[in-house]
Protein backbone atom coordinates (compact mmCIF):
# COMPACT_ATOMS: atom_id res chain seq x y z
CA UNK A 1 -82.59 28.51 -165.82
CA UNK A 2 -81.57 29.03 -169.71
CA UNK A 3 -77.94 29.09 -171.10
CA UNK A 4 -79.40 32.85 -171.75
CA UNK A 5 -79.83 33.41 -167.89
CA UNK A 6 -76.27 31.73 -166.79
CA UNK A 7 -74.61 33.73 -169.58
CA UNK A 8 -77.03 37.01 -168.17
CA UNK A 9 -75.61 36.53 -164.55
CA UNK A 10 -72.36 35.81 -165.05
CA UNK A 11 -71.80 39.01 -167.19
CA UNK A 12 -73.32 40.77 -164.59
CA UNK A 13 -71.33 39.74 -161.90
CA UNK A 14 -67.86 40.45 -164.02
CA UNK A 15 -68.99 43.81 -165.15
CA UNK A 16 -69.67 44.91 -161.53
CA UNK A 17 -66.62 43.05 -160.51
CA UNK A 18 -64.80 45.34 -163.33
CA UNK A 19 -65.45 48.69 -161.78
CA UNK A 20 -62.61 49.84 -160.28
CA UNK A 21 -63.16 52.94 -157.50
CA UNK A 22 -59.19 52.47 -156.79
CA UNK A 23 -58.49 53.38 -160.92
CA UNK A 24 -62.01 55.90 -161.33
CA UNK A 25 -60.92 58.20 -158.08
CA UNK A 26 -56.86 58.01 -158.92
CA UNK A 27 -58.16 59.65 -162.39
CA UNK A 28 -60.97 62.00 -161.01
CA UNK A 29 -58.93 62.88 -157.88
CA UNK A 30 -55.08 62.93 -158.77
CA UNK A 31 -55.40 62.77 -162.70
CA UNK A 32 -53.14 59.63 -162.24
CA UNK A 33 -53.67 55.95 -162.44
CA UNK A 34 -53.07 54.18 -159.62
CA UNK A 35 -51.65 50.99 -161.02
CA UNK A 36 -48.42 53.34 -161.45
CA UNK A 37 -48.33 54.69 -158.21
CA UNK A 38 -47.61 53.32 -154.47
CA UNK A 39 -47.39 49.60 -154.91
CA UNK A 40 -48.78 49.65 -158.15
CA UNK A 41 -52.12 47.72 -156.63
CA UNK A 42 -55.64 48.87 -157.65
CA UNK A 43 -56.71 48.56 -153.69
CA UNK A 44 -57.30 49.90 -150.46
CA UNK A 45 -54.27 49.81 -149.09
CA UNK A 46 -52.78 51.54 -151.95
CA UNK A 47 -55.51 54.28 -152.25
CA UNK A 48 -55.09 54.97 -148.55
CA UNK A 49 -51.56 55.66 -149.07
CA UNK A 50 -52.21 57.97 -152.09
CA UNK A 51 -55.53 59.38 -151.93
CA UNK A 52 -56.41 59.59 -148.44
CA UNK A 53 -58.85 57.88 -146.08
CA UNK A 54 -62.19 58.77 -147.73
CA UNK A 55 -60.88 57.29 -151.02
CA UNK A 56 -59.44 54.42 -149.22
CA UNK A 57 -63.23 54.12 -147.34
CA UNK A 58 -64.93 54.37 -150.35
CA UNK A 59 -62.64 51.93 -152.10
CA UNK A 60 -62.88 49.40 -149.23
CA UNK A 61 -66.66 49.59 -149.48
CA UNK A 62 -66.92 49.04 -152.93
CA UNK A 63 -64.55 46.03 -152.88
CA UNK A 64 -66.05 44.43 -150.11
CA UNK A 65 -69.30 44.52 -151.92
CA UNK A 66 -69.29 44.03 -155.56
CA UNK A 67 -68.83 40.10 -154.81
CA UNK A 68 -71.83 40.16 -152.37
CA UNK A 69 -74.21 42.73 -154.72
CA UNK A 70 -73.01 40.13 -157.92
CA UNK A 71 -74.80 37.16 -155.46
CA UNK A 72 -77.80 38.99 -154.39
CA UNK A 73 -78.95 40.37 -157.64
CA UNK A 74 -78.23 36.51 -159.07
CA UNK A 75 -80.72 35.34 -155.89
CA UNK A 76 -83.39 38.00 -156.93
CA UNK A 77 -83.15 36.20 -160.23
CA UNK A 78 -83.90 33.34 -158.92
CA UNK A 79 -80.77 31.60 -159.55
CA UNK A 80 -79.71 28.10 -158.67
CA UNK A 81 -76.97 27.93 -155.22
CA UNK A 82 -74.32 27.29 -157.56
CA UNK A 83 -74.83 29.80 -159.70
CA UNK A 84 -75.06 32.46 -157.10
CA UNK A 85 -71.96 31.45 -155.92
CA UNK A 86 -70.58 31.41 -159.38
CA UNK A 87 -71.47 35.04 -160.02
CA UNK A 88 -69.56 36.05 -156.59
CA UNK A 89 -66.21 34.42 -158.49
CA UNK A 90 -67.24 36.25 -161.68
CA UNK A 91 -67.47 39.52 -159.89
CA UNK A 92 -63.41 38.64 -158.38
CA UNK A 93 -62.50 37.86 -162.28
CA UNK A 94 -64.17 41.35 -163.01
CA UNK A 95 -61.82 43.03 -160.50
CA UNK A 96 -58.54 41.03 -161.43
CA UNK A 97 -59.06 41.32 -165.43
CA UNK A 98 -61.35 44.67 -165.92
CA UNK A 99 -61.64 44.57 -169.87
CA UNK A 100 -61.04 48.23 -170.53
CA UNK A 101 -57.66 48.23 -168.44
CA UNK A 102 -56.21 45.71 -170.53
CA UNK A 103 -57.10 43.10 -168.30
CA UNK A 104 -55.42 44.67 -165.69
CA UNK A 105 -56.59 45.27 -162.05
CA UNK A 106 -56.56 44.47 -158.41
CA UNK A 107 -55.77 41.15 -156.74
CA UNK A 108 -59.11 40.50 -155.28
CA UNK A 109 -58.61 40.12 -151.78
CA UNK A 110 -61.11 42.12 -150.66
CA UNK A 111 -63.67 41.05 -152.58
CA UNK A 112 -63.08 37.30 -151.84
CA UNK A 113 -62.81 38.38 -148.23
CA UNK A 114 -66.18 39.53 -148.27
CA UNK A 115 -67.49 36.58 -149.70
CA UNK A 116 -65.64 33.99 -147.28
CA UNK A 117 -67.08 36.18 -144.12
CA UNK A 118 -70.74 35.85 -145.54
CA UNK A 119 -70.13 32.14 -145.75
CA UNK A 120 -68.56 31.80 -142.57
CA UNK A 121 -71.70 33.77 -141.17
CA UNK A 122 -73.62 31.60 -142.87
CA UNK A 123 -71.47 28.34 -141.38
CA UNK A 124 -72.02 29.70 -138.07
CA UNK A 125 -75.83 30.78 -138.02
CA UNK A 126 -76.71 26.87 -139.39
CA UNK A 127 -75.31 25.99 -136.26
CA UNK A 128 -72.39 24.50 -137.59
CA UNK A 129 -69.55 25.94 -135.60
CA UNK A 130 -69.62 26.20 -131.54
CA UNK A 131 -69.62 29.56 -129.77
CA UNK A 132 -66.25 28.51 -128.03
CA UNK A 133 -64.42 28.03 -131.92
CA UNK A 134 -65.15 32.28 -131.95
CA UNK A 135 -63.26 32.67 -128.88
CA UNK A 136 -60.08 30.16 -130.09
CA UNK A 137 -60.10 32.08 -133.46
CA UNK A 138 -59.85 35.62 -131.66
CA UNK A 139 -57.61 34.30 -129.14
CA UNK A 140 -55.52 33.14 -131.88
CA UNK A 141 -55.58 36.08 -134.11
CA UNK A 142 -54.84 38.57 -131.09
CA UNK A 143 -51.56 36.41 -130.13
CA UNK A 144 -49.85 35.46 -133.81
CA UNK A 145 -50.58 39.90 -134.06
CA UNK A 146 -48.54 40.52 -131.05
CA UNK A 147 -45.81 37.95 -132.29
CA UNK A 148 -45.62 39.21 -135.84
CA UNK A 149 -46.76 42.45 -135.75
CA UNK A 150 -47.77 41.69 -139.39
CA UNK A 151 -51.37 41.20 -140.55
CA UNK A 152 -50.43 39.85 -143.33
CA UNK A 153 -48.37 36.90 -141.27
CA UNK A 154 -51.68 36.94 -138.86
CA UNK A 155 -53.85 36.17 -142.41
CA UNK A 156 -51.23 33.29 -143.61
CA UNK A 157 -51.69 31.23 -140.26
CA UNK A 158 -55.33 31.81 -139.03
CA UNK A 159 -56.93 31.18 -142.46
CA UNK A 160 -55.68 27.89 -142.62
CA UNK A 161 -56.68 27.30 -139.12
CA UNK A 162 -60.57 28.19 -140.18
CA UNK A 163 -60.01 25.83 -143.11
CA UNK A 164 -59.48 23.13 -140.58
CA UNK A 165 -62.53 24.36 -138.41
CA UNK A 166 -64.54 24.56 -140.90
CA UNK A 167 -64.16 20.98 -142.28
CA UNK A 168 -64.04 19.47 -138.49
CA UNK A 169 -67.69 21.08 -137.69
CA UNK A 170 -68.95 20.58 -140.69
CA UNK A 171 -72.16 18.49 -141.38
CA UNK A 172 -72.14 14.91 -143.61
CA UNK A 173 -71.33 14.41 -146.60
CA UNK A 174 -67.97 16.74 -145.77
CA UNK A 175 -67.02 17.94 -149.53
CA UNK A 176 -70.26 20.07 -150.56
CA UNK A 177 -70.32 22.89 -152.62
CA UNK A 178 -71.05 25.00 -149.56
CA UNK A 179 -67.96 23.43 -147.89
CA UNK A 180 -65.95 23.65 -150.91
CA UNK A 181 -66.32 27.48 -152.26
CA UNK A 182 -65.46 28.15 -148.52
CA UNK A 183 -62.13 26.30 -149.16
CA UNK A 184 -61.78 27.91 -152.48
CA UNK A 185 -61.88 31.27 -151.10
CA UNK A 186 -59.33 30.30 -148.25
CA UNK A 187 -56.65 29.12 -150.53
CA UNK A 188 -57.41 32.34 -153.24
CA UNK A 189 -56.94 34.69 -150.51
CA UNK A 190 -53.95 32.67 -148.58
CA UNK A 191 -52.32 32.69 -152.25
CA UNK A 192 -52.59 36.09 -152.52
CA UNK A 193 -51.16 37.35 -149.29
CA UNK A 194 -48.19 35.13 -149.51
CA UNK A 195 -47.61 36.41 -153.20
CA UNK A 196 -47.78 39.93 -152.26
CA UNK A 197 -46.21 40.36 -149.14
CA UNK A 198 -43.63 37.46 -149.63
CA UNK A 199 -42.35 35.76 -146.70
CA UNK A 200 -40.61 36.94 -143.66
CA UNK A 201 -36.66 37.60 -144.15
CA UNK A 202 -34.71 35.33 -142.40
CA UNK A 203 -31.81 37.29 -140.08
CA UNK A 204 -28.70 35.17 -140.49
CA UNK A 205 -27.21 32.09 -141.79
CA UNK A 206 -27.96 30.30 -138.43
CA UNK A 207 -31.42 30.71 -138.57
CA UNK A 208 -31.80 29.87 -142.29
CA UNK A 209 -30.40 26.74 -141.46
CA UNK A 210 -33.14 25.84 -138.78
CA UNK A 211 -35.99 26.38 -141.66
CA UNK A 212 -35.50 23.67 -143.61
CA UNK A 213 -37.61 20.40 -145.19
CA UNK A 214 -37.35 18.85 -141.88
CA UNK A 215 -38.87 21.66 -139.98
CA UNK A 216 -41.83 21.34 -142.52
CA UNK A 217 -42.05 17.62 -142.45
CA UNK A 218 -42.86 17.44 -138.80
CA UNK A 219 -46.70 18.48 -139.04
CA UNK A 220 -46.78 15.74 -141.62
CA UNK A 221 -46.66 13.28 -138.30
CA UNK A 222 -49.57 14.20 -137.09
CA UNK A 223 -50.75 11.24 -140.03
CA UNK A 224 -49.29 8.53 -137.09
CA UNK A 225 -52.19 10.38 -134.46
CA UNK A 226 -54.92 10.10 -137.33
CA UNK A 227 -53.71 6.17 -137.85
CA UNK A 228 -53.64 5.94 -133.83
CA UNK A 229 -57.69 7.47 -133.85
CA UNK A 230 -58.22 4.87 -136.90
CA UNK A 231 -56.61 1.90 -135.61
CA UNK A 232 -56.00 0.62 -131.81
CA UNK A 233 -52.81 0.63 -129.70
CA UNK A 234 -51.16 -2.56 -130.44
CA UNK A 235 -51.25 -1.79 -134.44
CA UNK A 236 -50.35 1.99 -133.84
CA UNK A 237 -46.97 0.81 -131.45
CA UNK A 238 -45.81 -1.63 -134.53
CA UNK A 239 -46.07 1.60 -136.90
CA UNK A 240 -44.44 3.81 -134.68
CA UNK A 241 -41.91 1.51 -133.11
CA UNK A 242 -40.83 0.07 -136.71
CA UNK A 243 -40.21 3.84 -137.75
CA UNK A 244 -38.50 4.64 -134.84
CA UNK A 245 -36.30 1.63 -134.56
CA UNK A 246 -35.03 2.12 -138.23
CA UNK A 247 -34.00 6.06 -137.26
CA UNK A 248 -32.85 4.46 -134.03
CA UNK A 249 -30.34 2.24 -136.04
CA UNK A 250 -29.67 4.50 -138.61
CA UNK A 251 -28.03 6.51 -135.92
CA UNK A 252 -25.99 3.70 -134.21
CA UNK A 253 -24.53 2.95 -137.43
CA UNK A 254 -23.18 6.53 -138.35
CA UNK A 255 -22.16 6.84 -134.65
CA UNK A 256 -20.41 3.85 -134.53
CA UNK A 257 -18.83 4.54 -137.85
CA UNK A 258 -16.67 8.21 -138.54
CA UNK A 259 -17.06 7.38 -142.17
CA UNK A 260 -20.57 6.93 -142.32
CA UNK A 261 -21.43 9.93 -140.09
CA UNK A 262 -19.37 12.26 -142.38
CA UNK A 263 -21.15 10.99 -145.28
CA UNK A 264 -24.81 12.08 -143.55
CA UNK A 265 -23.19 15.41 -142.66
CA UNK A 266 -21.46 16.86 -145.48
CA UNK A 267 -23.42 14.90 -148.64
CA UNK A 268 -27.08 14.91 -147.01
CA UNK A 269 -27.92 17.96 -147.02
CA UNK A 270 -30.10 19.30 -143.44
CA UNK A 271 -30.78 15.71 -143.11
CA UNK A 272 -29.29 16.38 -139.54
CA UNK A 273 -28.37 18.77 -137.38
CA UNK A 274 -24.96 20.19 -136.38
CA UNK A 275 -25.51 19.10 -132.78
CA UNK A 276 -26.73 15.79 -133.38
CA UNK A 277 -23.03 15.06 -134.75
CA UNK A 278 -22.48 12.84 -131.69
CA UNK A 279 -25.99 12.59 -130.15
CA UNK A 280 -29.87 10.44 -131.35
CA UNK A 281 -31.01 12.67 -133.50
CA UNK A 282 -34.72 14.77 -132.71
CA UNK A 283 -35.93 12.44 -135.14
CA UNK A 284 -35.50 9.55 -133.03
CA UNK A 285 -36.03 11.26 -129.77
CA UNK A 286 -39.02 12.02 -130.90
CA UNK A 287 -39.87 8.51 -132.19
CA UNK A 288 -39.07 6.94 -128.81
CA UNK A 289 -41.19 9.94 -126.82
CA UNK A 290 -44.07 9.27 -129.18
CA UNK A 291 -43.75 5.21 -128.87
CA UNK A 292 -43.78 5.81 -124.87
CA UNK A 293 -46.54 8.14 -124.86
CA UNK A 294 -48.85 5.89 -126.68
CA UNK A 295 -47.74 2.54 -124.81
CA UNK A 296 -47.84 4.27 -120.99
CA UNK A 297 -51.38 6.68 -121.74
CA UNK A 298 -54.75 5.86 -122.85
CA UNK A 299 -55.68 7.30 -126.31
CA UNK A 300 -57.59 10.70 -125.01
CA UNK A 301 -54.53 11.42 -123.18
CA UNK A 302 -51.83 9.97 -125.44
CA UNK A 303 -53.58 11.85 -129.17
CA UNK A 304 -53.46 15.24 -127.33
CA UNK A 305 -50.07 14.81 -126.06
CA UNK A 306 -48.74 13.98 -129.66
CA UNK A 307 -50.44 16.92 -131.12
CA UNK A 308 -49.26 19.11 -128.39
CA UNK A 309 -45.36 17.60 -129.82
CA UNK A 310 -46.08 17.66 -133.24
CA UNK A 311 -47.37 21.25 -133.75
CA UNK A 312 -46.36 22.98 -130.63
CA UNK A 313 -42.48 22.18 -131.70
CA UNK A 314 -42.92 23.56 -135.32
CA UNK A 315 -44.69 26.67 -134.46
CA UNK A 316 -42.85 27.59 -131.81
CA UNK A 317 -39.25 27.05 -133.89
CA UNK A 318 -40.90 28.90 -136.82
CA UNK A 319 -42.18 32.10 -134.82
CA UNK A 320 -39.16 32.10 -133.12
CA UNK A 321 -36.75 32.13 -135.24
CA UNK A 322 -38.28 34.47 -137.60
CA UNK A 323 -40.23 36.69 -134.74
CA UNK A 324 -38.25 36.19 -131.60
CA UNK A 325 -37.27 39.11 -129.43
CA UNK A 326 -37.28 38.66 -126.01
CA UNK A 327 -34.94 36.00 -124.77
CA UNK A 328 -36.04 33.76 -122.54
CA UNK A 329 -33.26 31.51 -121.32
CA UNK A 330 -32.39 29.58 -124.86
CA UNK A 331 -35.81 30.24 -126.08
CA UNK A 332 -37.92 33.38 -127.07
CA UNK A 333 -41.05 34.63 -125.98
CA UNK A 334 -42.68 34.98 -128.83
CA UNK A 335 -41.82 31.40 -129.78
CA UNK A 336 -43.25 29.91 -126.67
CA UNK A 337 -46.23 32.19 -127.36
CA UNK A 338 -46.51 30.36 -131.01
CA UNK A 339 -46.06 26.79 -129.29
CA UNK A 340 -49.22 27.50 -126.25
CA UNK A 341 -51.46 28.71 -129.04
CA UNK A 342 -50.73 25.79 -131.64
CA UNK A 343 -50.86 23.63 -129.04
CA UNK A 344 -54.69 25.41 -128.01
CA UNK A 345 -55.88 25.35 -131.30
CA UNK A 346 -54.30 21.58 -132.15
CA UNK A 347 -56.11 20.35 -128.85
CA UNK A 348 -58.92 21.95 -129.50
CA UNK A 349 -59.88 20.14 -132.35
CA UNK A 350 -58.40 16.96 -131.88
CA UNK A 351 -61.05 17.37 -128.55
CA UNK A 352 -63.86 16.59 -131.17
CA UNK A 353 -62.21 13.19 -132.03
CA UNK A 354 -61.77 11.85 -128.53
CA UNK A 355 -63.36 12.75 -125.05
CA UNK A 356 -61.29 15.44 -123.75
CA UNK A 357 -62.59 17.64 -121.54
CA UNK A 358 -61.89 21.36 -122.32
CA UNK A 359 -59.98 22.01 -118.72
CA UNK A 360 -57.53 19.06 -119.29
CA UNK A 361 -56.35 20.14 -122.81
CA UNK A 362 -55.91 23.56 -121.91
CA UNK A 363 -53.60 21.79 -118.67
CA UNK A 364 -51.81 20.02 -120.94
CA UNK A 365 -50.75 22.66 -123.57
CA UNK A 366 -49.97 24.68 -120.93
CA UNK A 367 -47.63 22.17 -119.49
CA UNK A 368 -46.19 20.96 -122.77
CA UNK A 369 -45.19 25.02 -123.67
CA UNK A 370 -43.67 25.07 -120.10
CA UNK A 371 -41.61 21.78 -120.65
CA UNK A 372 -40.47 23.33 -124.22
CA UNK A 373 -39.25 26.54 -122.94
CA UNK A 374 -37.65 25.89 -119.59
CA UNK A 375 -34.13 24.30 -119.09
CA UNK A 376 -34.80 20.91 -118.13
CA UNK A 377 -31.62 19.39 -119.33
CA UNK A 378 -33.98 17.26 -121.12
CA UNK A 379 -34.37 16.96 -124.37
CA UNK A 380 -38.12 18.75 -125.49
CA UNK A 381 -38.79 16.56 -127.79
CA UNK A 382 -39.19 13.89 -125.24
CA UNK A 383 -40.06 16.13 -122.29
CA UNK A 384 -42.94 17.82 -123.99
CA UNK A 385 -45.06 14.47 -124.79
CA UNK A 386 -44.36 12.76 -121.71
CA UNK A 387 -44.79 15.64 -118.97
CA UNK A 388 -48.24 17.14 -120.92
CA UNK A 389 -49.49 13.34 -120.79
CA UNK A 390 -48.41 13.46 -117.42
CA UNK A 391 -50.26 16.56 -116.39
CA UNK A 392 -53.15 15.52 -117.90
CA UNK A 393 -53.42 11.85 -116.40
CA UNK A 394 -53.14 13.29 -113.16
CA UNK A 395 -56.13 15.59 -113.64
CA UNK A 396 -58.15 12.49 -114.73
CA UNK A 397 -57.49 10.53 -111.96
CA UNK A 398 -57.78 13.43 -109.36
């Protein structure tokens, strides 16, 4: 196509982008502009709260399909795929920067939500993602709802998750345009949510204590079960016992020497934790649990096992502490809700790497979210590795 055309479409898509019902009915309805009023967003949500529901239903329509209209009428055109996809992020600029209200309108969620569904229908009808990933998805989304109560929280965590989905079931070569405006979209609307809403409020001082850097560095190991699925078992016990053997010294050293465990406590900040003042640390625990797991178990039993530690653990100390209402013993059960499905979803797709039958993994998270949340006297993060390899071992051999 000409510069002309591209220059043609692209208008197109902003200008239809632009129109605003949020603003047009505020004015027509209310003689007020809704950028002043409610939360001072040009959306549904807003218009619902101050118009009504057939404003809000009109609004939502609207949103939802300015992106989509933008793409068709570029396809009529005969446009290339890129530029179709193009005038769908023309027609979001359109709705974040209308010209004639200074530039300043909605956040687009909507309208990139629309998009992202037609190209996960899209995904899905080219075959490209199994029947069963529907069922983990609503699964998922049902149980992070009933532990947050928040959509908003729900949209954080499960978009991410469909990123991951999406790039595990997707064909060869892995980074196409198709794959990447899907990723795009993901991270605009992720953005957005956490901008608007803001994170959860933490409840007190012990809590905010517990979300730290470490608890975000520990899905950051699951690079040791990608070098394990790279590399064989002797090379992946030299990595993993020559990290945990340096934490393992590192904390004979302060708790052999007062001085030294002072220093780690009071100048390093969250480095550990107050109960690890006289104790390994979870760091090392964990070191040692994942060394064992991967000497004892073969790799389709060993990989799931690590995931199940790795991501179980953080989600269920996140949700927990920042969900948890129902006490169960020292846990909650909302976080042991968090750990089963993390540890669902993680096994899930770490199933397509390795053969792992669908029954076992689901035995094994099962038993890994039992061995976090009951008092065993045992520390979890050595329980939870060993006992879910255990578990599903035995189901192999029997």
């Amino acid at each position: 196509m000409t510069l002309l055309s591209w220059v043609l479409i692209l208008l197109g898509g902003y200008i239809l982008g632009s129109l605003s019902p949020a603003f047009i009915l505020g004015k027509l309805l209310e003689g007020i502009d809704i950028r002043e009023a409610g939360n001072r967003n040009a959306g549904t949500v807003n218009v619902f709260r101050t118009l009504g529901l057939w404003p809000a239903v009109l609004t939502a329509f609207f949103d939802l399909g300015k992106g989509l209209f933008a793409m068709y009428g570029a396809q009529l055109l005969g446009a290339s795929p890129l530029l179709i996809h193009l005038a769908g992020c023309s027609a979001i600029i359109g709705h974040v920067f209308p010209f004639y209200l200074r530039f300043r309108g909605g956040q687009g969620v909507a309208t990139a939500t629309a998009i992202l569904i037609f190209y996960l229908i899209v995904f899905y009808r080219k075959g490209w993602l199994p029947w069963e990933t529907l069922g983990f998805l609503a699964l998922a989304v049902l149980s992070f709802f009933l532990i947050a109560r928040k959509g908003d929280v729900v949209a954080v965590v499960i978009l991410p998750i469909i990123a991951v989905f999406v790039l595990v079931f997707s064909p060869r070569p892995l980074f196409n345009n198709f794959i990447l405006s899907i990723m795009a979209y993901i991270l605009f609307i992720d953005i957005l949510n956490i901008r608007s809403e803001g994170l959860p409020a933490v409840k007190t001082e012990k809590a905010r204590r517990e979300i730290n850097w470490r608890l975000f560095l520990r899905p950051a190991a699951v690079i040791l079960v990608f070098y394990y699925l790279k590399f064989d078992k002797n090379k992946t016990l030299v990595l993993i016992g020559s990290i945990a053997l340096f934490f393992f010294i590192l904390d004979l050293i302060r708790l052999l020497s007062r001085t030294v465990n002072v220093f780690f406590f009071k100048k390093v900040k969250d480095f550990y934790k107050a109960k690890e003042y006289k104790k390994f640390s979870s760091m090392t625990i964990f070191l040692f649990a994942s060394f064992l797991t991967v000497l004892i178990f073969e790799k389709n039993i060993a990989v799931p096992a690590l995931v199940f530690l790795i991501f179980g653990d953080f989600f269920s100390k996140l949700f927990g502490i920042l969900f948890g209402r129902t006490r169960i013993f020292a846990k909650t059960l909302e976080g042991s809700l968090a750990h089963f499905n993390a540890c669902l979803i993680a096994g899930y797709i770490f199933s397509r790497f390795i053969s792992l039958p669908m029954h076992i993994f689901l035995t094994g998270a099962l038993v890994a979210t039992l061995a976090e949340s009951l008092p065993m006297g045992i520390d979890d993060n050595f329980s939870v590795a060993f006992l879910s390899a255990s578990s599903m071992f035995l189901f192999f051999v029997f």
